[in-house]
N, C-alpha and C. Protein backbone atom coordinates (compact mmCIF):
# COMPACT_ATOMS: atom_id res chain seq x y z
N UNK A 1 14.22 -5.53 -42.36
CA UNK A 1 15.65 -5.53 -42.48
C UNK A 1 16.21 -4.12 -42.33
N UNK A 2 17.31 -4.26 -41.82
CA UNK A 2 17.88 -2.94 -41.65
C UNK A 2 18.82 -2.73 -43.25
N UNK A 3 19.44 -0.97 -43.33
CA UNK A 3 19.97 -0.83 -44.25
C UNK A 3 21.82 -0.06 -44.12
N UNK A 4 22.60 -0.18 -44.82
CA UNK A 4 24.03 0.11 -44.91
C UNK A 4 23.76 1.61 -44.26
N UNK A 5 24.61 2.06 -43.65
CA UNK A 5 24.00 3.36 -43.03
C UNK A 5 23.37 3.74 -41.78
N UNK A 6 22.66 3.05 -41.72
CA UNK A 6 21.34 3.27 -40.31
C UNK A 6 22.07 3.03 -39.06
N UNK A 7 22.03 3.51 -38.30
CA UNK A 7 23.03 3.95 -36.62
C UNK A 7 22.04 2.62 -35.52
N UNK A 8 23.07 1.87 -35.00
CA UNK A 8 22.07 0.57 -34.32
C UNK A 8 22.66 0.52 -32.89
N UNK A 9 22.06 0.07 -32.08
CA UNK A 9 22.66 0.14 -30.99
C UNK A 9 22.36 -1.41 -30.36
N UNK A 10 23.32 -2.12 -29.60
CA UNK A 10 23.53 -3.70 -29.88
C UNK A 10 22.57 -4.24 -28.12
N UNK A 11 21.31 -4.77 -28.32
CA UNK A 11 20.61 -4.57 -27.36
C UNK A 11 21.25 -5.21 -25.89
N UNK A 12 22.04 -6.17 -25.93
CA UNK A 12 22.62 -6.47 -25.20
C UNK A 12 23.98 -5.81 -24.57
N UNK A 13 24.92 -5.80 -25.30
CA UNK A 13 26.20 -5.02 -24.76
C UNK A 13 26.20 -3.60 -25.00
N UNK A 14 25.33 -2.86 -25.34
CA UNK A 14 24.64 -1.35 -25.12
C UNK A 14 25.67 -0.44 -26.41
N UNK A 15 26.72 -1.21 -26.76
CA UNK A 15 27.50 0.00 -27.86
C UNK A 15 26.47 0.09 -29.04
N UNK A 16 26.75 1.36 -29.90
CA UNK A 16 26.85 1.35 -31.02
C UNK A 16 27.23 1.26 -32.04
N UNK A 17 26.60 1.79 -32.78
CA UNK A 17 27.80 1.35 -34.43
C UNK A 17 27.05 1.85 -35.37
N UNK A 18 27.65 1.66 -36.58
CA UNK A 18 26.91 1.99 -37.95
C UNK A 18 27.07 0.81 -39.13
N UNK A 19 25.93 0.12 -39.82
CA UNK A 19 25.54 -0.78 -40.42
C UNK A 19 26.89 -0.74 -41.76
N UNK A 20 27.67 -1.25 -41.94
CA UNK A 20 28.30 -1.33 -43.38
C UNK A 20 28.31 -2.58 -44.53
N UNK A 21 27.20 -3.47 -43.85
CA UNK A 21 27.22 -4.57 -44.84
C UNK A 21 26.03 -5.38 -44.10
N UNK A 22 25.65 -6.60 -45.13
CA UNK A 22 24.57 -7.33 -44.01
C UNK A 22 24.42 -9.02 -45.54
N UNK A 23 24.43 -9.68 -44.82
CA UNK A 23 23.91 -11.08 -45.23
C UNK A 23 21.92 -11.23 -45.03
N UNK A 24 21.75 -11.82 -46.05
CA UNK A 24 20.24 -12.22 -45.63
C UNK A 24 20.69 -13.55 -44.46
N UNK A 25 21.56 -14.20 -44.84
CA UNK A 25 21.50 -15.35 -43.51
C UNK A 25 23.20 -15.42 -43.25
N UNK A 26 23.43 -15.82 -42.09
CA UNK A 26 25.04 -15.41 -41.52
C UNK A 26 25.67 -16.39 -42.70
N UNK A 27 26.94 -15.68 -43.07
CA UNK A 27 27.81 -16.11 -43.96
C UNK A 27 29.48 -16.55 -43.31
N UNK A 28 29.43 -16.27 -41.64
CA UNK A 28 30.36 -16.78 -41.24
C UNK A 28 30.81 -18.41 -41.21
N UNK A 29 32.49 -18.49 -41.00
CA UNK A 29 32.41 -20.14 -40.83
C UNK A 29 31.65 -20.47 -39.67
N UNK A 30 30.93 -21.48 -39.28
CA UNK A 30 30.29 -22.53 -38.34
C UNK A 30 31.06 -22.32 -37.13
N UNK A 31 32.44 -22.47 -36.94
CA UNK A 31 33.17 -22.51 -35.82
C UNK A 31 33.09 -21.30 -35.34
N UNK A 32 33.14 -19.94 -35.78
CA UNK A 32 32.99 -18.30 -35.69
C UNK A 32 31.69 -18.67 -35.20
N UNK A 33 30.21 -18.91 -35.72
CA UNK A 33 29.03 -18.94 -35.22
C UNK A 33 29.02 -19.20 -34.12
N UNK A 34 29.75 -20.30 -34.16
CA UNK A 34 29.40 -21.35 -32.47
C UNK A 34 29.73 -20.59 -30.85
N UNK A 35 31.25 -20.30 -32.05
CA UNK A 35 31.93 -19.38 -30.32
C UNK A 35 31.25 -17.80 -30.46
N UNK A 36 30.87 -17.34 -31.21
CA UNK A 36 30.66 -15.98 -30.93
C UNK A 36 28.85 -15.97 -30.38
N UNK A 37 28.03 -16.63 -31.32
CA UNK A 37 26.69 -16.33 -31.07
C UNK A 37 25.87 -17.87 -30.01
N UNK A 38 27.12 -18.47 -29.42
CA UNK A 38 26.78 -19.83 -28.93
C UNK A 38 25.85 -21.01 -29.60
N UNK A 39 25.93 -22.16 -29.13
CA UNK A 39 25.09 -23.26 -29.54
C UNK A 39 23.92 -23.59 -29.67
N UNK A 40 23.49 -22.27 -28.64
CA UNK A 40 22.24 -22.52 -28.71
C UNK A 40 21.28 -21.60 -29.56
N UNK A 41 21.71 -21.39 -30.26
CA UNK A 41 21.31 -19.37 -31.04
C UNK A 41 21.38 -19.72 -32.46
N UNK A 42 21.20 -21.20 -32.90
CA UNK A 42 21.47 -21.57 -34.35
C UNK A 42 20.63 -21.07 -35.56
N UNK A 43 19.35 -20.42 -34.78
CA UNK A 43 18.41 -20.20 -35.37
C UNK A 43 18.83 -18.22 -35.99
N UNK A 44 19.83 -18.34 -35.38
CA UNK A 44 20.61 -16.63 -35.90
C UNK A 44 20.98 -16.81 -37.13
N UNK A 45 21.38 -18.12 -37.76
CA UNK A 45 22.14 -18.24 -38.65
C UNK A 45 21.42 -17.98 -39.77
N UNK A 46 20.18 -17.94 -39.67
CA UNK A 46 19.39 -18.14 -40.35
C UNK A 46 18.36 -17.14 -40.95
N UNK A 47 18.51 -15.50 -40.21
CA UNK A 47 18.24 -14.91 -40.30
C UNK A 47 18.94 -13.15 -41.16
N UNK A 48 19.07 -12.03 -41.24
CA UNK A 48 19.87 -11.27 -41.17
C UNK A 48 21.03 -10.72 -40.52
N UNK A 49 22.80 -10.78 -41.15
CA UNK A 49 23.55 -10.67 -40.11
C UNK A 49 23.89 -9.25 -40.78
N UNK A 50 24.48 -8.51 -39.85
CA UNK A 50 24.95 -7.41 -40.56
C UNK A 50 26.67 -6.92 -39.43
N UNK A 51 27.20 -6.19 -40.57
CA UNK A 51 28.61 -5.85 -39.98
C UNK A 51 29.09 -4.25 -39.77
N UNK A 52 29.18 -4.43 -38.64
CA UNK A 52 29.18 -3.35 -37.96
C UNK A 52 30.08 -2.51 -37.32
N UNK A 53 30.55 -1.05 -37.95
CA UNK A 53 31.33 -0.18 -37.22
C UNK A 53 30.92 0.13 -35.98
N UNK A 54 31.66 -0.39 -34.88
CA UNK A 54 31.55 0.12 -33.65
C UNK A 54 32.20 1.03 -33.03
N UNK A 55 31.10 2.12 -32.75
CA UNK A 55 31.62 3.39 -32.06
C UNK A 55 32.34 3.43 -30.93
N UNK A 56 34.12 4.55 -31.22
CA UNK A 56 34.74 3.80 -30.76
C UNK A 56 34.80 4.49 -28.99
N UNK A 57 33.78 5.47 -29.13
CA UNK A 57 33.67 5.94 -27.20
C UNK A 57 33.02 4.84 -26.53
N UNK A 58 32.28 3.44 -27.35
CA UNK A 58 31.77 2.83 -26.52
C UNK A 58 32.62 1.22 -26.47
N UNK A 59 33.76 0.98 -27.17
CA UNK A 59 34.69 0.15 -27.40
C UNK A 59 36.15 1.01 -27.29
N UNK A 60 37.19 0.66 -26.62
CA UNK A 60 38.90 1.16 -26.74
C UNK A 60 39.26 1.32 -27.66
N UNK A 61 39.04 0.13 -28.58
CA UNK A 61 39.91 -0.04 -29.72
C UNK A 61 39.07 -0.15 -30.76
N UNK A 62 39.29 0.53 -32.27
CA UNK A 62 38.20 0.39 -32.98
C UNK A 62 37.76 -1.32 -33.56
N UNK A 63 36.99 -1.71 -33.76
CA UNK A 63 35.91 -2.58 -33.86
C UNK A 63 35.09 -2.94 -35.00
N UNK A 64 34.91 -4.02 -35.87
CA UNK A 64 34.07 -4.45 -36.42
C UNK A 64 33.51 -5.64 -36.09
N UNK A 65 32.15 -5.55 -36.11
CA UNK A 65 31.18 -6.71 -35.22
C UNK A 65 30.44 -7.51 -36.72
N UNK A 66 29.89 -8.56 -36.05
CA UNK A 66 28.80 -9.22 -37.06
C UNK A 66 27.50 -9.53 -36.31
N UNK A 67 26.52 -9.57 -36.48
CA UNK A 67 25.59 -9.04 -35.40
C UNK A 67 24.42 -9.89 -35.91
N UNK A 68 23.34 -11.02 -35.60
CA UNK A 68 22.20 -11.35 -35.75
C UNK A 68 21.28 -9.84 -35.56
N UNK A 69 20.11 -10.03 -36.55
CA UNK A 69 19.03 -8.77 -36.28
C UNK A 69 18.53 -8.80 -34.94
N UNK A 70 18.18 -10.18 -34.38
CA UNK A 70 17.34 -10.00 -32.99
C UNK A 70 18.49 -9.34 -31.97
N UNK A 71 19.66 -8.90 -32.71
CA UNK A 71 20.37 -8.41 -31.09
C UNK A 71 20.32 -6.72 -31.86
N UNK A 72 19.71 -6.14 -33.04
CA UNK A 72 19.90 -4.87 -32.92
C UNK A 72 18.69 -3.81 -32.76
N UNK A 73 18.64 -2.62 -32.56
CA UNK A 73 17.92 -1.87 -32.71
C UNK A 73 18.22 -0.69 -33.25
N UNK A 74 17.38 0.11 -33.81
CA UNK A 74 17.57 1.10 -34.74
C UNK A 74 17.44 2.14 -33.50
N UNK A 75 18.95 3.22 -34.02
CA UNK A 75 19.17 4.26 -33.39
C UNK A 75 18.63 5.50 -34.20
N UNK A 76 18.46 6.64 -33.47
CA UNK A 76 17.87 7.69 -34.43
C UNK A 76 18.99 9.26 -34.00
N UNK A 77 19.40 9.86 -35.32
CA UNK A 77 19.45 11.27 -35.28
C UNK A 77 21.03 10.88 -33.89
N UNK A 78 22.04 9.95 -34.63
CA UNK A 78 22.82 9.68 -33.33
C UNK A 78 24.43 9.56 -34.81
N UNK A 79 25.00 10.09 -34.42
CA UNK A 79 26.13 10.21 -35.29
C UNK A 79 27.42 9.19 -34.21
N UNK A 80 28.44 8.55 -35.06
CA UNK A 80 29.19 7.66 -34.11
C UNK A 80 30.87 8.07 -34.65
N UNK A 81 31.47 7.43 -33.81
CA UNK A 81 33.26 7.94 -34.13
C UNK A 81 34.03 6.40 -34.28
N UNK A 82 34.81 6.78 -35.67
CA UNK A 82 35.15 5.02 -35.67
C UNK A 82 36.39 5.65 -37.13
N UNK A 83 37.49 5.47 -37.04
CA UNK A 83 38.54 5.71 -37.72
C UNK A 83 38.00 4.79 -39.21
N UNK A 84 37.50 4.27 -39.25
CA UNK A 84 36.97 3.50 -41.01
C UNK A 84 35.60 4.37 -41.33
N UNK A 85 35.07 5.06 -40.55
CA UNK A 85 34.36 5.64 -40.79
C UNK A 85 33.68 6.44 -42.55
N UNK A 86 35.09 7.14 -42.30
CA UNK A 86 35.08 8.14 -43.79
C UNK A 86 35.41 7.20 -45.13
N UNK A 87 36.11 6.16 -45.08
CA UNK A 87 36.66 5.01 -45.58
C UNK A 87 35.05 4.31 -46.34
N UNK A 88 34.07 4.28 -45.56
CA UNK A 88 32.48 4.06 -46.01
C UNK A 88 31.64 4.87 -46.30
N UNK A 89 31.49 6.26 -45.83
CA UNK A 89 30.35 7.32 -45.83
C UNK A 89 30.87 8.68 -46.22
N UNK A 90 29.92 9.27 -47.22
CA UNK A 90 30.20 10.65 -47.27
C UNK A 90 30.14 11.75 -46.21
N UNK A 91 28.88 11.27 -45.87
CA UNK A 91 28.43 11.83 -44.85
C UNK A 91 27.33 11.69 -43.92
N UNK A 92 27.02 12.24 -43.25
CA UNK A 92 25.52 11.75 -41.94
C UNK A 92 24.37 12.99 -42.25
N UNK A 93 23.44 12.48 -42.74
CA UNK A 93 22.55 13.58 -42.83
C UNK A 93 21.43 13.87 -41.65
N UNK A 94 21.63 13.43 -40.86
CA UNK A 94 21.14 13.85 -39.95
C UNK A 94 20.36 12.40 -38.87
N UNK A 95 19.88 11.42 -39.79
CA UNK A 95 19.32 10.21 -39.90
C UNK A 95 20.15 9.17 -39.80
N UNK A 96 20.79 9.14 -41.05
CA UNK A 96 21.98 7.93 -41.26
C UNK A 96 22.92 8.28 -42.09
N UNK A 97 23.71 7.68 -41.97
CA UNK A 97 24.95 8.03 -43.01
C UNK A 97 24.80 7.57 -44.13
N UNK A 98 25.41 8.68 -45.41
CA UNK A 98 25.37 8.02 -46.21
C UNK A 98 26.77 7.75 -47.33
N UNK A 99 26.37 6.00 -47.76
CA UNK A 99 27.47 5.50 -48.42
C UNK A 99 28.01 5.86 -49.27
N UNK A 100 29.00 5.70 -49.68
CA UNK A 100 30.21 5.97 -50.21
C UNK A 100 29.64 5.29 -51.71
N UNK A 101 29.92 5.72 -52.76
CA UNK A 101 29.38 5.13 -54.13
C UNK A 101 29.93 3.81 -54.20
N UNK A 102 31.23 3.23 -53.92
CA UNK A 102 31.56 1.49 -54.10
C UNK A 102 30.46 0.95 -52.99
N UNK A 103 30.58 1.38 -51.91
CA UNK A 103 29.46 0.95 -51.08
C UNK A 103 28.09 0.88 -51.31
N UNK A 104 27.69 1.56 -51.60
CA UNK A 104 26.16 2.12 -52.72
C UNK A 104 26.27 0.84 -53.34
N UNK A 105 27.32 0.32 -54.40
CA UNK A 105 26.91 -0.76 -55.45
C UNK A 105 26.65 -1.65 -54.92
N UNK A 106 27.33 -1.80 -53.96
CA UNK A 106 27.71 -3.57 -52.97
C UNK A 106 25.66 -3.39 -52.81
N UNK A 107 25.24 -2.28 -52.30
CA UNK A 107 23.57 -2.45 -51.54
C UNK A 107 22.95 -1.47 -52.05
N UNK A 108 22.66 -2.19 -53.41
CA UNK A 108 22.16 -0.76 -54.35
C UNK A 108 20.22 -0.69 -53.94
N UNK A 109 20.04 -1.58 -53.29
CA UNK A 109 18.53 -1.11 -52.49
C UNK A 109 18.90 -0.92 -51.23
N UNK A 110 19.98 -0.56 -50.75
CA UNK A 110 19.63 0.37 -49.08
C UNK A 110 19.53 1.94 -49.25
């Protein structure tokens, strides 16, 4: 599993982002599932979803995603630009960012 913080890059549509939340199994409504991750991908639901600041040089407009694990990968030593940014993280140490103390509680093991 990935953790609140960690810089991911979305293997398919190539943006990035930074991790700010995550479900052990998707917590969206059914109808959101269907149209976003299609009909045939049910088996996403079922796994880790996580929600995601998307960096906004690789999106126009800033962005929050919800993301199955099999579509992410872990980015390294990669800092991202996203106006909610500071709103979650103190700061980026070089690795990953790190959360903001209300954030910290929400994922007090990431």
């Amino acid at each position: 599993m990935f953790r609140v913080g960690q810089v991911i890059v979305h293997k398919k549509w190539k943006y990035r982002g930074v991790i700010v939340g995550w479900d052990e199994v998707a917590k969206a409504p059914p109808e959101w599932l269907d149209e976003m991750h299609g009909k045939n991908n049910k088996e996403w639901r079922n796994m880790p979803n996580y929600s995601i600041l998307v960096d906004t040089r690789d999106r126009l407009s800033p962005q929050l995603t919800y993301v199955p694990q099999v579509n992410i990968d872990l980015v390294k030593n990669t800092k991202i630009m996203h106006p909610l940014l500071d709103d979650h993280f103190e700061g980026f140490d070089g690795a990953q960012y790190i959360p903001r103390p209300w954030l910290k509680s929400l994922y007090p093991q990431d």
